[in-house]
PDB file of N, CA and C in Angstrom:
ATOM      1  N   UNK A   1      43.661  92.666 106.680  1.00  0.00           N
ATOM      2  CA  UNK A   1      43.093  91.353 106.904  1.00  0.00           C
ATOM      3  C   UNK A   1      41.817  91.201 106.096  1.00  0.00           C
ATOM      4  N   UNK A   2      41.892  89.912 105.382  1.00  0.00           N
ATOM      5  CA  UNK A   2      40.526  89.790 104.824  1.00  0.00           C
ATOM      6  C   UNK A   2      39.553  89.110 105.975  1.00  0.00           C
ATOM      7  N   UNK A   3      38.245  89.309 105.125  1.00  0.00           N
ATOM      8  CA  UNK A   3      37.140  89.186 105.897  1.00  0.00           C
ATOM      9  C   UNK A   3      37.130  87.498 106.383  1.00  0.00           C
ATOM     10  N   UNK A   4      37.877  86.733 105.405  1.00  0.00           N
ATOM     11  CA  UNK A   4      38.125  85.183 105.579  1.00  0.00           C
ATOM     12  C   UNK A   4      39.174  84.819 107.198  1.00  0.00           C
ATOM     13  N   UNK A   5      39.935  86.060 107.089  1.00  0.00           N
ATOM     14  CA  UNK A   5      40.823  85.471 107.848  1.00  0.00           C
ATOM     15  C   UNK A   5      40.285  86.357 109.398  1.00  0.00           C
ATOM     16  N   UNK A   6      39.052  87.488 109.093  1.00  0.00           N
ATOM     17  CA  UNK A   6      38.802  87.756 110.534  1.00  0.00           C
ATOM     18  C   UNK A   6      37.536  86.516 111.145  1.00  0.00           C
ATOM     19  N   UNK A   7      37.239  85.755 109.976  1.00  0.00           N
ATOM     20  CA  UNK A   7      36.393  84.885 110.498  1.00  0.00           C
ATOM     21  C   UNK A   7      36.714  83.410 111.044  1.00  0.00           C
ATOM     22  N   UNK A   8      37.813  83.254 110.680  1.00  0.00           N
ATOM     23  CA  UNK A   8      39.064  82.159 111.112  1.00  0.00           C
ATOM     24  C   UNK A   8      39.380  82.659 112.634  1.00  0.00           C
ATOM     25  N   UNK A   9      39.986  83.759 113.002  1.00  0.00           N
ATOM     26  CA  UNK A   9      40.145  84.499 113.947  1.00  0.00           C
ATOM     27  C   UNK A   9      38.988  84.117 115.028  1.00  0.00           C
ATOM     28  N   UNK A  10      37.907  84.502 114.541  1.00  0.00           N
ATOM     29  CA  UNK A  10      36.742  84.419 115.764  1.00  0.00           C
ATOM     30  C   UNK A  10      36.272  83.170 115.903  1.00  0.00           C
ATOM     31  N   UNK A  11      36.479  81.768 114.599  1.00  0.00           N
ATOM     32  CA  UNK A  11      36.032  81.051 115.135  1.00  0.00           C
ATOM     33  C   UNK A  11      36.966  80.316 116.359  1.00  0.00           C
ATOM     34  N   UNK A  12      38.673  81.050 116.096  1.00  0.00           N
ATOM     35  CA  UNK A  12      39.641  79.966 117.159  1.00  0.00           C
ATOM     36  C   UNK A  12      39.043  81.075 118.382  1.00  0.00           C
ATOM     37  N   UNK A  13      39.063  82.091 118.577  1.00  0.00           N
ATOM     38  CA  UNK A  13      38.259  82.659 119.946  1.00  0.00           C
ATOM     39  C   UNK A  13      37.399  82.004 120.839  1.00  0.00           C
ATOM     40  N   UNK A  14      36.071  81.515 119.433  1.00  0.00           N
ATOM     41  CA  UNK A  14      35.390  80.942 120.318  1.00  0.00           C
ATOM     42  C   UNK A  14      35.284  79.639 120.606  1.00  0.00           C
ATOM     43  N   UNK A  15      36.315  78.899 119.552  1.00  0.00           N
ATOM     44  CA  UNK A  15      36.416  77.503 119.936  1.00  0.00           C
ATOM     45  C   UNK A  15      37.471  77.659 121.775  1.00  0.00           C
ATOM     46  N   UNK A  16      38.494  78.468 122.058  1.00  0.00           N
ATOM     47  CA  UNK A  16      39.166  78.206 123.026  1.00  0.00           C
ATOM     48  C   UNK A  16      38.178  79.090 124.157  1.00  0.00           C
ATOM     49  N   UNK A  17      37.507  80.162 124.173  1.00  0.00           N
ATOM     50  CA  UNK A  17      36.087  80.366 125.038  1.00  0.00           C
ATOM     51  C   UNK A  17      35.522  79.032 125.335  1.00  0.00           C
ATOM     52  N   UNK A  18      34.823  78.285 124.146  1.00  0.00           N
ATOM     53  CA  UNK A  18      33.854  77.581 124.558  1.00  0.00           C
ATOM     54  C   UNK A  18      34.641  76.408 125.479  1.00  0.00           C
ATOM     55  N   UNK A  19      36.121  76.052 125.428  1.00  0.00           N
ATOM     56  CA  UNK A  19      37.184  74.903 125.890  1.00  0.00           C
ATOM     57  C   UNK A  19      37.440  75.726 127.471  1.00  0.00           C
ATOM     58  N   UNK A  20      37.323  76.919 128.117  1.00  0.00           N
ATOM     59  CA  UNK A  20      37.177  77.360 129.071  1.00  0.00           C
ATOM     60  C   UNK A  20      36.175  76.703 130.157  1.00  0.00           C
ATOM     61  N   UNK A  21      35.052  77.451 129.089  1.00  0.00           N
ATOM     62  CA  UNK A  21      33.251  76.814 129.837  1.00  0.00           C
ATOM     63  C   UNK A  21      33.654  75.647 130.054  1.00  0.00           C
ATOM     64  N   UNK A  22      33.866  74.447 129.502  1.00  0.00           N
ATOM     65  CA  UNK A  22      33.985  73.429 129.171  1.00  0.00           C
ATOM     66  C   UNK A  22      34.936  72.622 130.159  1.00  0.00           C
ATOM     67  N   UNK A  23      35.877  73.084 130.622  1.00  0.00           N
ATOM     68  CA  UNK A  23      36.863  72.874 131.702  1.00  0.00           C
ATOM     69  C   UNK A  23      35.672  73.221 133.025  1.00  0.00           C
ATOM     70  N   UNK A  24      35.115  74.081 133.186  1.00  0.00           N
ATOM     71  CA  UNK A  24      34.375  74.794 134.290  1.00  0.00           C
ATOM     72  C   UNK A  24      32.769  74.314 134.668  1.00  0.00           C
ATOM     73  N   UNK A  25      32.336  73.232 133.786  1.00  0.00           N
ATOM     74  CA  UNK A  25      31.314  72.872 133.735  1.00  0.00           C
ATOM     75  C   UNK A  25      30.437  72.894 135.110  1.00  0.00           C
ATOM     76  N   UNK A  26      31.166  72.275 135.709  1.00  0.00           N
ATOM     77  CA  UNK A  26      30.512  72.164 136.947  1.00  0.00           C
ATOM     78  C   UNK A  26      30.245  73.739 138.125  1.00  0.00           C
ATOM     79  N   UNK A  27      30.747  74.208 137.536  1.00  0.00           N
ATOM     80  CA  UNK A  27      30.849  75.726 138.096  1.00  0.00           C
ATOM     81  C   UNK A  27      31.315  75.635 139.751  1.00  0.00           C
ATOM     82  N   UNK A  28      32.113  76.725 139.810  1.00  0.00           N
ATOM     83  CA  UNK A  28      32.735  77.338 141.256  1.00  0.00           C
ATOM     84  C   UNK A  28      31.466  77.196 142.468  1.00  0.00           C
ATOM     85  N   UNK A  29      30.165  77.263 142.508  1.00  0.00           N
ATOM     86  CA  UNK A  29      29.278  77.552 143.581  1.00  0.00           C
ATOM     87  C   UNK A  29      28.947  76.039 143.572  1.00  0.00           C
ATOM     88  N   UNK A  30      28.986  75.245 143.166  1.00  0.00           N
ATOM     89  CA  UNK A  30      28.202  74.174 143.350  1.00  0.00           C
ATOM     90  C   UNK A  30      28.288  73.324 144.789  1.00  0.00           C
ATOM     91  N   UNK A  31      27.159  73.715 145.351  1.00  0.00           N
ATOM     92  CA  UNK A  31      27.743  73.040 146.460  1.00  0.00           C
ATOM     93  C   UNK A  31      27.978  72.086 147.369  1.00  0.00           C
ATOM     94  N   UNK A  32      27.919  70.875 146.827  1.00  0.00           N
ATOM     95  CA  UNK A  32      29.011  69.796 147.090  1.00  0.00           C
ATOM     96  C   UNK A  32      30.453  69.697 146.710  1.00  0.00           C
ATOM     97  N   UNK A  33      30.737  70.414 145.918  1.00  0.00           N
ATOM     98  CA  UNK A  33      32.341  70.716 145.122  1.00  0.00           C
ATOM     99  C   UNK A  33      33.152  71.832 146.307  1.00  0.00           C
ATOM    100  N   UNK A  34      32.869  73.113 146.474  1.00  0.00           N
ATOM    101  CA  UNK A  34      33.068  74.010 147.026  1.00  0.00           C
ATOM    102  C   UNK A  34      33.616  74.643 145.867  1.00  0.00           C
ATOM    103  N   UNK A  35      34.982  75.631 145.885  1.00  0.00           N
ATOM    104  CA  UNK A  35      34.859  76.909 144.882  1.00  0.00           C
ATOM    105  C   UNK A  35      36.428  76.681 144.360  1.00  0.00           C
ATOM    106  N   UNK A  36      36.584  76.432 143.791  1.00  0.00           N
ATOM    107  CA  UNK A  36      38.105  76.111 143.142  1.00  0.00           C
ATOM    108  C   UNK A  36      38.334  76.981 141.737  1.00  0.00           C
ATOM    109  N   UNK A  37      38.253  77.926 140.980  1.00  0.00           N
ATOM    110  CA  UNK A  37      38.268  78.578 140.282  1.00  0.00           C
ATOM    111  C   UNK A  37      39.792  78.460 139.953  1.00  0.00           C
ATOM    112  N   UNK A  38      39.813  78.337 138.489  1.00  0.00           N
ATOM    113  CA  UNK A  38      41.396  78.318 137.810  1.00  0.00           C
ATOM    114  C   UNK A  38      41.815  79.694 138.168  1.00  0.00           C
ATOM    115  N   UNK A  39      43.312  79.938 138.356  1.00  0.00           N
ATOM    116  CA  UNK A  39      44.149  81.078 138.046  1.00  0.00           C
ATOM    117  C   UNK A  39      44.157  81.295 137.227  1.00  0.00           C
ATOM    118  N   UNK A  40      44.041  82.555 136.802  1.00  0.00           N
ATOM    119  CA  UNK A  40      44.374  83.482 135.501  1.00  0.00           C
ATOM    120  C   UNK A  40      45.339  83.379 134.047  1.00  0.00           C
ATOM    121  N   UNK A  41      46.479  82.377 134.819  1.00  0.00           N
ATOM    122  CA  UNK A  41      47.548  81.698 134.114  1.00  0.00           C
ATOM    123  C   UNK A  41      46.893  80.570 133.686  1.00  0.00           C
ATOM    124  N   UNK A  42      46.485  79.937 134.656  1.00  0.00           N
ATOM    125  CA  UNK A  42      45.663  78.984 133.850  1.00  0.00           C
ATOM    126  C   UNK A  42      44.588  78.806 132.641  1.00  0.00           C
ATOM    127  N   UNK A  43      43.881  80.052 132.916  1.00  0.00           N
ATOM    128  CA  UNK A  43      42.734  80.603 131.423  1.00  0.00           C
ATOM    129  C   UNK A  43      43.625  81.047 130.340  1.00  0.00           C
ATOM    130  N   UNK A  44      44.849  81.926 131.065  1.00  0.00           N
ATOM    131  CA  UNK A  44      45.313  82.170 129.329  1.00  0.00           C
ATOM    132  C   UNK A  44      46.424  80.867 128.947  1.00  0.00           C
ATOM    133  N   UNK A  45      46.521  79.906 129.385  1.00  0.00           N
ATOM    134  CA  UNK A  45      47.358  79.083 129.273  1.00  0.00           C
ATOM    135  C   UNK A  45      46.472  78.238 128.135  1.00  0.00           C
ATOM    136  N   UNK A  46      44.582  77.831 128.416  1.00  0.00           N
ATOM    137  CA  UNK A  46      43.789  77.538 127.894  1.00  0.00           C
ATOM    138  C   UNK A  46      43.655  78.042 126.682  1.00  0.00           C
ATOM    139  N   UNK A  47      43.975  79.278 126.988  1.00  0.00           N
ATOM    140  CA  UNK A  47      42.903  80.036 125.424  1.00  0.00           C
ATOM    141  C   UNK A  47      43.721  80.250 124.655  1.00  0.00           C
ATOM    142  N   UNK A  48      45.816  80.156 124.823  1.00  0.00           N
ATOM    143  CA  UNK A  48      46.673  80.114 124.149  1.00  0.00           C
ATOM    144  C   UNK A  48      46.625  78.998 123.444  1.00  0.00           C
ATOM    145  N   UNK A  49      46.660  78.203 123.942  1.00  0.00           N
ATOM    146  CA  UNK A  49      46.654  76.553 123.266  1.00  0.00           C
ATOM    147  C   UNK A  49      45.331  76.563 122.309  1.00  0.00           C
ATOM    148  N   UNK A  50      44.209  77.214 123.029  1.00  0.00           N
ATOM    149  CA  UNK A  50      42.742  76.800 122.279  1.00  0.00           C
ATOM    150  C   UNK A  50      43.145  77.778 120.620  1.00  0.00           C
ATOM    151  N   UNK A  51      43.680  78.801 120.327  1.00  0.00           N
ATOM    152  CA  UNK A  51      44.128  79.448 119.372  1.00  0.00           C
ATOM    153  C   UNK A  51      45.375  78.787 119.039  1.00  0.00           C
ATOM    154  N   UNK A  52      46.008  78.099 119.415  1.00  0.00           N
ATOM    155  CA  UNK A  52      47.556  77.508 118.421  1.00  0.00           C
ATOM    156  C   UNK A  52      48.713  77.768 118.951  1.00  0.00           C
ATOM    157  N   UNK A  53      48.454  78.459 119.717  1.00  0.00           N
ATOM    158  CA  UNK A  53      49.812  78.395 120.426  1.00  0.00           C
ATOM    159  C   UNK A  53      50.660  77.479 121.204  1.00  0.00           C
ATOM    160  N   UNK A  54      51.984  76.848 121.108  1.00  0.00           N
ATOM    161  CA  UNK A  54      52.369  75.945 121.312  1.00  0.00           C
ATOM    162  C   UNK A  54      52.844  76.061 123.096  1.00  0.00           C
ATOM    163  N   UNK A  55      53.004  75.212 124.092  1.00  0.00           N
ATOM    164  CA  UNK A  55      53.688  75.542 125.416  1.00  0.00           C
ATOM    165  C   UNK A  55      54.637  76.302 125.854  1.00  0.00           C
ATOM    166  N   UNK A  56      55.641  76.457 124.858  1.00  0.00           N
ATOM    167  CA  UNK A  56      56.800  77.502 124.413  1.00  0.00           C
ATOM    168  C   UNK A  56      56.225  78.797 124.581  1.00  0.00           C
ATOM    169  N   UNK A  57      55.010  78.983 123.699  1.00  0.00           N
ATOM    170  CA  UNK A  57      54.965  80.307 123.287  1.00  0.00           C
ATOM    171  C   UNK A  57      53.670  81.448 124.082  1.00  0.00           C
ATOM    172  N   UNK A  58      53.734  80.395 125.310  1.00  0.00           N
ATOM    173  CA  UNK A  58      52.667  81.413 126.090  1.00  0.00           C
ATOM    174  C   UNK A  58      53.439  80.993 127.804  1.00  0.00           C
TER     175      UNK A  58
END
């Protein structure tokens, strides 16, 4: 891998990281909301899509 394509790599990382936060804004403790935290399927369902992956393929 070139150095171009490990930097392509980290920026879809942290573009689908930052689309996590971003879903979560309001955070789990807040308390008028109470605590609703996504399932696990649900984050990698996020961070599949946030990298390119199509619904099919995660």
């Amino acid at each position: 891998m070139t150095i171009h394509e490990h930097d392509q790599i980290r920026q879809q990382v942290r573009a689908a990281y930052g689309a996590v936060a971003r879903a979560e804004s309001g955070g789990c403790c807040a308390p008028s909301t109470g605590c609703c935290a996504p399932s696990d399927q649900d984050v990698a369902e996020l961070l599949s899509r946030g990298i390119g992956y199509s619904a099919e393929e995660y």
